[in-house]
Protein backbone atom coordinates (compact mmCIF):
# COMPACT_ATOMS: atom_id res chain seq x y z
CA UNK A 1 -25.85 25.35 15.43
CA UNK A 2 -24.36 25.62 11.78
CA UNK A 3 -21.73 28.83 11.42
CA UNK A 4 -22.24 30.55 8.46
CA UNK A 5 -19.10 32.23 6.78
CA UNK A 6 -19.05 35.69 8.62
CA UNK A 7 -19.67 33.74 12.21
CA UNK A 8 -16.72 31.45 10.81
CA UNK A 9 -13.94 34.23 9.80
CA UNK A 10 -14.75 35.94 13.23
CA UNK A 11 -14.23 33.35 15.63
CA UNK A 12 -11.20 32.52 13.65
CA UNK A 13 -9.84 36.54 13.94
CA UNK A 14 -10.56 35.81 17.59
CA UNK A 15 -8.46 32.65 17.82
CA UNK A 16 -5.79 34.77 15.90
CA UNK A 17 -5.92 32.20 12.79
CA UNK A 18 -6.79 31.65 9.47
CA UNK A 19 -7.54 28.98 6.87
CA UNK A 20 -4.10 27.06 6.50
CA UNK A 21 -3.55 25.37 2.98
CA UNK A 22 -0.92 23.01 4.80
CA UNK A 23 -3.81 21.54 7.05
CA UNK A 24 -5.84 21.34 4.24
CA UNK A 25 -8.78 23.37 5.74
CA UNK A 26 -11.76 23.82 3.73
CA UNK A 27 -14.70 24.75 6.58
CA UNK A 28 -18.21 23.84 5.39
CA UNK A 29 -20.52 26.98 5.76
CA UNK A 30 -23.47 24.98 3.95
CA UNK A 31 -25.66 24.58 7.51
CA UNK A 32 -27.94 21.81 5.52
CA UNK A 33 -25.24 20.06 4.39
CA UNK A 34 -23.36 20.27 8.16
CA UNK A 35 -26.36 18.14 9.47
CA UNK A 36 -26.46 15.53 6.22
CA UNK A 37 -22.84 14.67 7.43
CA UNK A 38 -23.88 14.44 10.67
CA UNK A 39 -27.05 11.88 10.14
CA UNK A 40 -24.77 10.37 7.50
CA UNK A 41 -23.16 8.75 10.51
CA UNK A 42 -26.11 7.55 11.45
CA UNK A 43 -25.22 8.02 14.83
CA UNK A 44 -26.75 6.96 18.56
CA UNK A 45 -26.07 7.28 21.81
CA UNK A 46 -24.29 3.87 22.08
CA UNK A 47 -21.84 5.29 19.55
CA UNK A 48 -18.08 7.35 20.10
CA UNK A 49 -18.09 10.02 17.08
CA UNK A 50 -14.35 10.93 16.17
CA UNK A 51 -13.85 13.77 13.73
CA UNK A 52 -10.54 14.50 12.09
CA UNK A 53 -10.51 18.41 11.48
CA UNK A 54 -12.37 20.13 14.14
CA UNK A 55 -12.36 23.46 12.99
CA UNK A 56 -14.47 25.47 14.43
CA UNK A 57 -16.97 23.25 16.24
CA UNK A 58 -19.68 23.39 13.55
CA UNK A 59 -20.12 19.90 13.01
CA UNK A 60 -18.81 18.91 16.83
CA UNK A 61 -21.93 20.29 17.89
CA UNK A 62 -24.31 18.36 15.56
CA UNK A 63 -21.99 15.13 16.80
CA UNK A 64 -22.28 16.14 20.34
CA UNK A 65 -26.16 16.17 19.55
CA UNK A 66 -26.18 13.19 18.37
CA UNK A 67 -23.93 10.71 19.42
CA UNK A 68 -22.88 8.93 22.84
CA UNK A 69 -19.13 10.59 22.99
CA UNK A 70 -16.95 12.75 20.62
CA UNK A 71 -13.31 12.48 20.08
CA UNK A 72 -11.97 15.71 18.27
CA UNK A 73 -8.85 15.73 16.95
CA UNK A 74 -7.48 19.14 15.48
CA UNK A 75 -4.02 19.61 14.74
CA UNK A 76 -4.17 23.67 14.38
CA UNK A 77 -3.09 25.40 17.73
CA UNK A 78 -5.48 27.85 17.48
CA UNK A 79 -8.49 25.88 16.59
CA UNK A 80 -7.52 23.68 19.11
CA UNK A 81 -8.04 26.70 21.67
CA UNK A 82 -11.33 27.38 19.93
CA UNK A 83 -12.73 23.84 20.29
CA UNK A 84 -11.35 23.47 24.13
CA UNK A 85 -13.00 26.48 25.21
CA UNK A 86 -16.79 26.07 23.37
CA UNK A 87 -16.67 22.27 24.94
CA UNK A 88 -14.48 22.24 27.74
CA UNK A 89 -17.86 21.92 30.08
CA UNK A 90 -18.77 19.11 28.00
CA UNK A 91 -17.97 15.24 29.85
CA UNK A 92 -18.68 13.25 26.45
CA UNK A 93 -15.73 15.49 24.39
CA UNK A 94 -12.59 14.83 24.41
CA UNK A 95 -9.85 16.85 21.98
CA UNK A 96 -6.72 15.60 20.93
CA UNK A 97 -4.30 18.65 19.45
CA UNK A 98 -2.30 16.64 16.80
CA UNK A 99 -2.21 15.13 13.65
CA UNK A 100 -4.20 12.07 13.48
CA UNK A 101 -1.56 10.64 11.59
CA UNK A 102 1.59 9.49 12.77
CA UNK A 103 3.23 8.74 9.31
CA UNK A 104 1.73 7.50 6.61
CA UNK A 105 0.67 4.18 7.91
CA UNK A 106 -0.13 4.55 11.44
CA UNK A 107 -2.56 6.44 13.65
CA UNK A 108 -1.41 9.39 16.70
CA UNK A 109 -1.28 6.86 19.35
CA UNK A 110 -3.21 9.04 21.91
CA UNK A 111 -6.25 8.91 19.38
CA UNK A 112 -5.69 5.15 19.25
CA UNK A 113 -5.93 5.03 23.19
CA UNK A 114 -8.96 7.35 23.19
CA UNK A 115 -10.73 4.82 20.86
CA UNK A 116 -9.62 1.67 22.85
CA UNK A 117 -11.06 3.47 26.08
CA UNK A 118 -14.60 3.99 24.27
CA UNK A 119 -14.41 0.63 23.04
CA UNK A 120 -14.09 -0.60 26.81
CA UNK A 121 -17.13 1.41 27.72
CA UNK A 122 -19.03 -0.37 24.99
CA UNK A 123 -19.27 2.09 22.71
CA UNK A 124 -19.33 1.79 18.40
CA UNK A 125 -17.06 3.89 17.04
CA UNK A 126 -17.79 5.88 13.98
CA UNK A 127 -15.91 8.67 11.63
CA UNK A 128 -17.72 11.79 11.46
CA UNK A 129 -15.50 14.54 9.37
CA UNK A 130 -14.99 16.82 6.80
CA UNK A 131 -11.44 15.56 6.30
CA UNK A 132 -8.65 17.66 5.62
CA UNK A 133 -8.24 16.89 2.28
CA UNK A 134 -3.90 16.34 2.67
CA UNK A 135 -4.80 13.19 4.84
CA UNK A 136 -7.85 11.65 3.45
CA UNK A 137 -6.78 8.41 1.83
CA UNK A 138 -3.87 7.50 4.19
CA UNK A 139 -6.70 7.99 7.04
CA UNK A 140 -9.68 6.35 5.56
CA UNK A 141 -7.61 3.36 4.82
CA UNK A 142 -5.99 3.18 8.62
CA UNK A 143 -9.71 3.70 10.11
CA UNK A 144 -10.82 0.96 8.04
CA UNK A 145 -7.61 -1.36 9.45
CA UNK A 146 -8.69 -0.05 13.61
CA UNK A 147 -12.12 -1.65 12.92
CA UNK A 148 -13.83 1.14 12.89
CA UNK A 149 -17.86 0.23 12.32
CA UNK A 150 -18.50 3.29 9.63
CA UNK A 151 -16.96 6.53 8.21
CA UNK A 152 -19.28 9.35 6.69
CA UNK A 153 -16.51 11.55 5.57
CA UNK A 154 -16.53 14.53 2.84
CA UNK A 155 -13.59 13.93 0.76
CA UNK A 156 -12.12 15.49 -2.49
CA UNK A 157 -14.39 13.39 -5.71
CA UNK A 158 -11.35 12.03 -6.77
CA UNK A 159 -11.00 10.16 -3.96
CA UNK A 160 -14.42 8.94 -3.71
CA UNK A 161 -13.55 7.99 -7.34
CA UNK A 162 -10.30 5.72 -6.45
CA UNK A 163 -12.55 4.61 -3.50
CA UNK A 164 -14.86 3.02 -5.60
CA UNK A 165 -12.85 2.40 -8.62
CA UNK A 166 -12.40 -0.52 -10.70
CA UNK A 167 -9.93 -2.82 -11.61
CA UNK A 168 -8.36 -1.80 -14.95
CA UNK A 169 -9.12 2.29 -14.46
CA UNK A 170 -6.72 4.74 -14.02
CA UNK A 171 -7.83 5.51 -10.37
CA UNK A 172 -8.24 1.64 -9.17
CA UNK A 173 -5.32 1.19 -6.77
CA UNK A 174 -4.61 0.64 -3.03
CA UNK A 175 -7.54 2.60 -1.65
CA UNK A 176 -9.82 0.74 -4.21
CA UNK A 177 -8.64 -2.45 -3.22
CA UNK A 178 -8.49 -2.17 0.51
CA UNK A 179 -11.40 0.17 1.36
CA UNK A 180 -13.79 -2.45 -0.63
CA UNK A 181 -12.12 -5.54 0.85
CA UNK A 182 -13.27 -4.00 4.31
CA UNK A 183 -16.40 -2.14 3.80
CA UNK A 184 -19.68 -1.17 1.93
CA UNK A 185 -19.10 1.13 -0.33
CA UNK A 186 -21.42 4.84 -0.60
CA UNK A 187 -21.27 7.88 -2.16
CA UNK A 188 -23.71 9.57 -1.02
CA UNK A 189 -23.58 13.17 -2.79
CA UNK A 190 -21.62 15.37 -4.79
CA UNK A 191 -20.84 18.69 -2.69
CA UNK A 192 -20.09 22.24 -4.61
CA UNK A 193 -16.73 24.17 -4.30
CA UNK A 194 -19.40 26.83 -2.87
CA UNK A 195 -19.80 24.91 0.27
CA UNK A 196 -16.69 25.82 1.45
CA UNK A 197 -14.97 28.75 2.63
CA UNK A 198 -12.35 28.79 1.78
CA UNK A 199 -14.06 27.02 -1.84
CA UNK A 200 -11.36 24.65 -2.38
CA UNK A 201 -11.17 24.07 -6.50
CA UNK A 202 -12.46 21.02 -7.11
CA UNK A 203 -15.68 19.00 -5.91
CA UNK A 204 -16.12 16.85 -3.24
CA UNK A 205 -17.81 14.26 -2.01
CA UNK A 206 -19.73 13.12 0.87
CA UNK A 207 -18.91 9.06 1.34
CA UNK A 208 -20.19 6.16 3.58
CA UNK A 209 -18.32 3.40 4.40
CA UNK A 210 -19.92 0.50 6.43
CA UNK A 211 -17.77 -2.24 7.86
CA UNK A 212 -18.21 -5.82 5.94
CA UNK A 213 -14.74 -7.30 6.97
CA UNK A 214 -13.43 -9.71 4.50
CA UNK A 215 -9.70 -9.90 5.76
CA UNK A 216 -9.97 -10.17 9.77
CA UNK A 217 -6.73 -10.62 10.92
CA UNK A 218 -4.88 -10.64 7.69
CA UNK A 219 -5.96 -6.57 7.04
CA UNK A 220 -2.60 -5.17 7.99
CA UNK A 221 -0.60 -8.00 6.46
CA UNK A 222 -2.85 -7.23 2.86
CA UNK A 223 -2.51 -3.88 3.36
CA UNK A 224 1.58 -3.71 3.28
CA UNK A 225 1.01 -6.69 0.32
CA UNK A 226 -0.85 -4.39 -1.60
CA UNK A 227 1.24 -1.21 -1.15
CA UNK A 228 4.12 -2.58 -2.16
CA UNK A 229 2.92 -4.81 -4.94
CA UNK A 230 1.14 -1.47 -6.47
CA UNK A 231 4.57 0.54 -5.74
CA UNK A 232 5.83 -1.18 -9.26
CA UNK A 233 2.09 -1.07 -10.35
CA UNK A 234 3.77 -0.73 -14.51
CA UNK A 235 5.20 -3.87 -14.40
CA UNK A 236 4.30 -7.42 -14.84
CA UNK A 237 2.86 -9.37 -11.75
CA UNK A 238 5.56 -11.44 -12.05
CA UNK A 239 8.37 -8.87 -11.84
CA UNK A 240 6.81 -6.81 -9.48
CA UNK A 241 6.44 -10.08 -7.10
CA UNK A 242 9.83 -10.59 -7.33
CA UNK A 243 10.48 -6.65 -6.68
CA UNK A 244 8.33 -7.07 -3.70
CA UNK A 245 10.81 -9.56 -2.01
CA UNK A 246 8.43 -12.95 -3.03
CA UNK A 247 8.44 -15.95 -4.99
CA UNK A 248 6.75 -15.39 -7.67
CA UNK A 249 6.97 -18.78 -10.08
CA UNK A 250 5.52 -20.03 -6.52
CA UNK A 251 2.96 -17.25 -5.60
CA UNK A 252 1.42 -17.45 -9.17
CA UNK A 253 1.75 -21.53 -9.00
CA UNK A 254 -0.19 -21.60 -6.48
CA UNK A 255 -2.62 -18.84 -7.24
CA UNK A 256 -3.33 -19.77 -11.10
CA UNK A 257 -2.81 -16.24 -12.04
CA UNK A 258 -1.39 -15.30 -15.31
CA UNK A 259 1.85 -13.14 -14.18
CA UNK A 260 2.17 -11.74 -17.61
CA UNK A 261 -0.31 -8.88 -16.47
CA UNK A 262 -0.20 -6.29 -14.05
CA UNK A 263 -1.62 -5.93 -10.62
CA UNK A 264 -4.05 -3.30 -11.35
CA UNK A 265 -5.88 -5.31 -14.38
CA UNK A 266 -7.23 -7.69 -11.52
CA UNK A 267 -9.89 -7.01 -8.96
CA UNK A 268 -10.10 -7.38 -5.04
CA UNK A 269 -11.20 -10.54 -5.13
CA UNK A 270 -8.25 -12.21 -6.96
CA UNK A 271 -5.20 -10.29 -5.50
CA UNK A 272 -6.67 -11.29 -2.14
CA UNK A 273 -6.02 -15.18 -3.64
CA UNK A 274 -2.37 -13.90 -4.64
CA UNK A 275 -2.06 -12.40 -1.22
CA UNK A 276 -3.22 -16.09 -0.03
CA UNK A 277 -0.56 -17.66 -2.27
CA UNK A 278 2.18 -15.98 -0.49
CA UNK A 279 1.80 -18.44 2.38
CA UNK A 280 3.31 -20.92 -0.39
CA UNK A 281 6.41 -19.67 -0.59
CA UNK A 282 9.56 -20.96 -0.05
């Protein structure tokens, strides 16, 4: 069942914590909008939930309700305590206490074993979380590269914005680029400051990403392309090529792209051909 704000500040008194601004917790007291997340996911039993940002158990429970397995991971001590006592009966739950991060460019490697054990027993695996908003983008974008099959994830509306953006916009970038190369892209609903406690101050956004893979085995290598092509995202193509460590009279040879312009004036599409190129080289 859905914790409203009073139910949420006292079992957080109890744990002996409070909302931290360095986890970036913002815990949804909107009960409605708990279970839109939750059927967001679209979940069934032959699916493993994981949700990034336990809190207090709010939307584990609709998860728990709903889907085959859950995978918690909370990095918070105390929350951690929380969740492991309301579940610890539970066989489907399992919590990890860390950061689901390990860097920027990598996944905790005990949440990457939890997911390769559900994948043995068959099971899909979906994101189900209101993210902590410090780690959205890195994390959506390192789902996306474990295969995950879908994310339903409230993030800040900026980010849904760069999710979705287009080439040529101030927000079109790295997340833009990957997250569409990989998946469907939805945004599903705006979400008010007010459905948060603490109301973070801007928007957010509740967003669906469905897996339609157009990189297979490349993702990683297109990934790391892409990053450090858009690190010198004001210059040319050509110079940030060459910047990048490639060879770009080569690369854009073999592409037909005009290197006078800059990565971010061309869509998905065609930097995945320059990415392509790069097996020209040398």
């Amino acid at each position: 069942m859905s914790q409203s704000k009073h139910e949420i500040e006292s079992l957080l008194a109890a744990a002996g914590s409070r909302p931290l601004r360095q986890f970036g917790q913002n815990f949804m007291i909107d009960q409605n909008l708990v279970r839109v997340v939750a059927q967001a996911g679209q979940l069934t039993r032959d699916d493993c939930a994981i949700e990034v940002g336990g809190g207090t158990g709010t939307l584990t429970e609709e998860l728990l309700d709903r889907a085959g397995s859950v995978i918690t991971v909370e990095i918070d001590r105390g929350l951690a305590a929380l969740l492991r006592s309301r579940f610890a009966n539970r066989e489907d739950f399992r919590l990890i206490q860390a950061d689901a991060l390990a860097g920027k460019h990598a996944l905790n490697e005990e949440l990457l074993d939890a997911m390769r054990v559900a994948r043995t027993k068959g099971k899909r695996l979906k994101l189900v979380a209101n993210l902590p908003y410090n780690i959205a983008s890195p994390l959506v974008i390192e789902m996306l590269l474990a295969e995950v099959e879908l994310l339903a994830v409230t993030v800040q509306k900026e980010v849904a914005a760069r999710i979705r953006a287009e080439a040529g916009t101030a927000e079109y970038g790295p997340l833009s680029i990957i997250t569409q190369l990989l998946a469907r892209v939805e945004v599903l609903r705006t979400l008010p400051p007010q459905a948060f406690w603490p109301p973070p101050q801007i928007e957010s956004s509740l967003v669906r990403l469905t897996r339609d893979d157009r990189l297979g085995t490349r993702a990683r290598r297109f990934s790391q392309f892409i990053h450090a092509l858009f690190s010198f995202r004001r210059k040319t193509l050509r110079r940030a090529l060459a910047q990048a460590g490639h060879d770009s009279d080569s690369v854009l040879s073999a592409a037909g792209i005009d290197g006078q312009r800059r990565a971010e004036e061309f869509p998905p599409d065609v930097l995945l051909k320059l990415f392509e190129a790069t097996a020209t080289e040398g």
